[in-house]
Protein backbone atom coordinates (compact mmCIF):
# COMPACT_ATOMS: atom_id res chain seq x y z
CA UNK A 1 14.64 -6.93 -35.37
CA UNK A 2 16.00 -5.31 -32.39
CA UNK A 3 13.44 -2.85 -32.36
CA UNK A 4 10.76 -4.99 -32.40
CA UNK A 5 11.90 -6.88 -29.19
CA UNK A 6 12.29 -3.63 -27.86
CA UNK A 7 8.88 -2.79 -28.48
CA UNK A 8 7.58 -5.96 -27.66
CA UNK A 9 9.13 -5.22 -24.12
CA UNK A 10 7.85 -2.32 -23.64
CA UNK A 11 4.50 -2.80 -24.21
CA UNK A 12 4.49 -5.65 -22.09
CA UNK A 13 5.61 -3.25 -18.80
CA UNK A 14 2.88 -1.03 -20.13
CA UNK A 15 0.62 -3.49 -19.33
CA UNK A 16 1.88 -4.88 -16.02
CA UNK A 17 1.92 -1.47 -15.25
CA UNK A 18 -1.55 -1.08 -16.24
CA UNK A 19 -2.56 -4.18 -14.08
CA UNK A 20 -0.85 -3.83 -10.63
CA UNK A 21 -3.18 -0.83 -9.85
CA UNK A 22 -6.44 -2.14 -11.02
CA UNK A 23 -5.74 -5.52 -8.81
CA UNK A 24 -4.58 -3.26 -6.09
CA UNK A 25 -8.37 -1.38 -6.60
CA UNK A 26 -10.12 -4.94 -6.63
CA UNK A 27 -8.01 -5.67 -3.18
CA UNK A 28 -8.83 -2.38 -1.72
CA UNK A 29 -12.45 -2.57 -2.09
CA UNK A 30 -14.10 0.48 -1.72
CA UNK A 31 -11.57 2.36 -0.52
CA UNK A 32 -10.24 2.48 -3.65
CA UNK A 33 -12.88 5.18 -5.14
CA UNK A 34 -11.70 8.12 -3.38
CA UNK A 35 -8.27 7.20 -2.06
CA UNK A 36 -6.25 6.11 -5.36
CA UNK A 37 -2.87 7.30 -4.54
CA UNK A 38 -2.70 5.32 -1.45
CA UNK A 39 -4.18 2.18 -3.15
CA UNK A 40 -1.69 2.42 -5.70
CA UNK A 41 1.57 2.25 -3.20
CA UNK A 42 -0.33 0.10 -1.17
CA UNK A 43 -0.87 -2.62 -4.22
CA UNK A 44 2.88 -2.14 -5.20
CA UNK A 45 4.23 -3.71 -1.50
CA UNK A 46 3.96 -7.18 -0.80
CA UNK A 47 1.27 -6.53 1.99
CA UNK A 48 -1.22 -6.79 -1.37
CA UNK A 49 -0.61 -9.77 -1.85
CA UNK A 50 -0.78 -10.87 2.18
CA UNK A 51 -3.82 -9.92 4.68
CA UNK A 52 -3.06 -6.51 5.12
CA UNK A 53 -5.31 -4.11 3.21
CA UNK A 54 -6.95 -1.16 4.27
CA UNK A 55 -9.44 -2.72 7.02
CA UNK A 56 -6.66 -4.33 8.84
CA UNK A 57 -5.27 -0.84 9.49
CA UNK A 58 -7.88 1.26 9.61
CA UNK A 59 -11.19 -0.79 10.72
CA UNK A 60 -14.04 -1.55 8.40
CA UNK A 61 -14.98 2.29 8.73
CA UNK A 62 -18.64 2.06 7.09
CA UNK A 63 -19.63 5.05 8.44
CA UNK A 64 -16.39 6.76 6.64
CA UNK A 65 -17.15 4.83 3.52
CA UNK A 66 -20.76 6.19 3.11
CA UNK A 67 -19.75 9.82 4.01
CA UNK A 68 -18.64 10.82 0.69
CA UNK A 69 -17.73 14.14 1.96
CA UNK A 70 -15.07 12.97 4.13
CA UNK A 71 -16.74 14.19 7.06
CA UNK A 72 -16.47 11.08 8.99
CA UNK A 73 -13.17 9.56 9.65
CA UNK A 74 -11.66 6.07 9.32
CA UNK A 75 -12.31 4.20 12.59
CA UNK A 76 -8.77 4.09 12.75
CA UNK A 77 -5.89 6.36 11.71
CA UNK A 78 -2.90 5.72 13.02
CA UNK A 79 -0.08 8.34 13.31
CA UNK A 80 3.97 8.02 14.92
CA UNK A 81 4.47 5.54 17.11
CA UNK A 82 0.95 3.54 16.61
CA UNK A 83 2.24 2.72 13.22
CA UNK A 84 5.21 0.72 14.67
CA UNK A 85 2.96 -0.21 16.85
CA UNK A 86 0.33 -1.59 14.33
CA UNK A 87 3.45 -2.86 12.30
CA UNK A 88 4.43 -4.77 14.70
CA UNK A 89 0.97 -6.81 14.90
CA UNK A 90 2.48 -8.78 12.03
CA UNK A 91 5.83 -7.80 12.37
CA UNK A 92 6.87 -8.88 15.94
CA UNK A 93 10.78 -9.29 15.58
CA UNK A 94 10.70 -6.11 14.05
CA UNK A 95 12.32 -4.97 10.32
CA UNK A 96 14.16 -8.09 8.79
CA UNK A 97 17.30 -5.60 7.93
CA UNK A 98 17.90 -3.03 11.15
CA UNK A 99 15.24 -5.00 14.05
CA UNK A 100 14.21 -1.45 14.93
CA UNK A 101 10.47 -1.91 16.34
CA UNK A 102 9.82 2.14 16.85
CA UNK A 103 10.17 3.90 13.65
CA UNK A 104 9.04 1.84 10.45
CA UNK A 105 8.67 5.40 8.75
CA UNK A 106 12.11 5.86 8.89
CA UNK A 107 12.81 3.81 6.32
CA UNK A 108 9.47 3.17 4.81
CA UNK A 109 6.30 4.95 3.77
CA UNK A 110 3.06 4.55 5.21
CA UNK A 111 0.76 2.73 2.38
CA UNK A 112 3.84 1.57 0.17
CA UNK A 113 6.14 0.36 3.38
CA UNK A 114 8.74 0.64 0.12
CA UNK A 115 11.98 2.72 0.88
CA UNK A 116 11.59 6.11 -0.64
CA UNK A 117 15.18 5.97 -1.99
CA UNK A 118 14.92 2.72 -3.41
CA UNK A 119 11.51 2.65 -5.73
CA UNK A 120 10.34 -1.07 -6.74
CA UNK A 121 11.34 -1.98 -10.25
């Protein structure tokens, strides 16, 4: 009996597993063709869930998305500071835990704004 609730579990975190990243592709429109890996941290954070997908950061970038040769860049790519910067668009008090306003990727990563050291569950 124990194995079957074990079982049972499992396959049921298979297939929230098997979810998150095809909702994160519906939410990342076409971005989500060619840039996967990003779409995938970037549907595991909370910011999936909120306004901030891949135009709010990086413009609506048709040009980029017709080049399918990655010849033409995203309208915006921000690097550094201008991700605090951008960060702080939403952010304005800063992060909830240390109020540092400079250096979000100190703690978090770019697409997943997770902490590296502590993975979501």
């Amino acid at each position: 009996m124990v194995q079957f609730f074990l079982l049972l579990g499992l396959a049921a975190m298979s297939l929230v597993a098997q979810q998150a990243p095809a909702q994160a592709a519906n939410g990342a429109g076409a971005c989500a063709k060619c840039h996967s890996a990003a779409v995938q941290e970037w549907g595991r954070s909370k910011h999936a869930q909120g306004s901030a997908n891949c135009v709010a950061c990086h413009g609506e970038s048709a040009a980029h998305v017709q080049d399918g040769k990655n010849g033409v860049k995203p309208e915006r790519i921000p690097r550094r500071a201008a991700i605090a910067t951008l960060c702080m668009t939403c952010h304005g008090d800063g992060c909830a835990v240390t109020g540092n306003t400079s250096d979000c990727q100190g703690c978090h990563q770019a697409h997943s704004l997770v902490k590296p050291a502590n993975p979501p569950k």
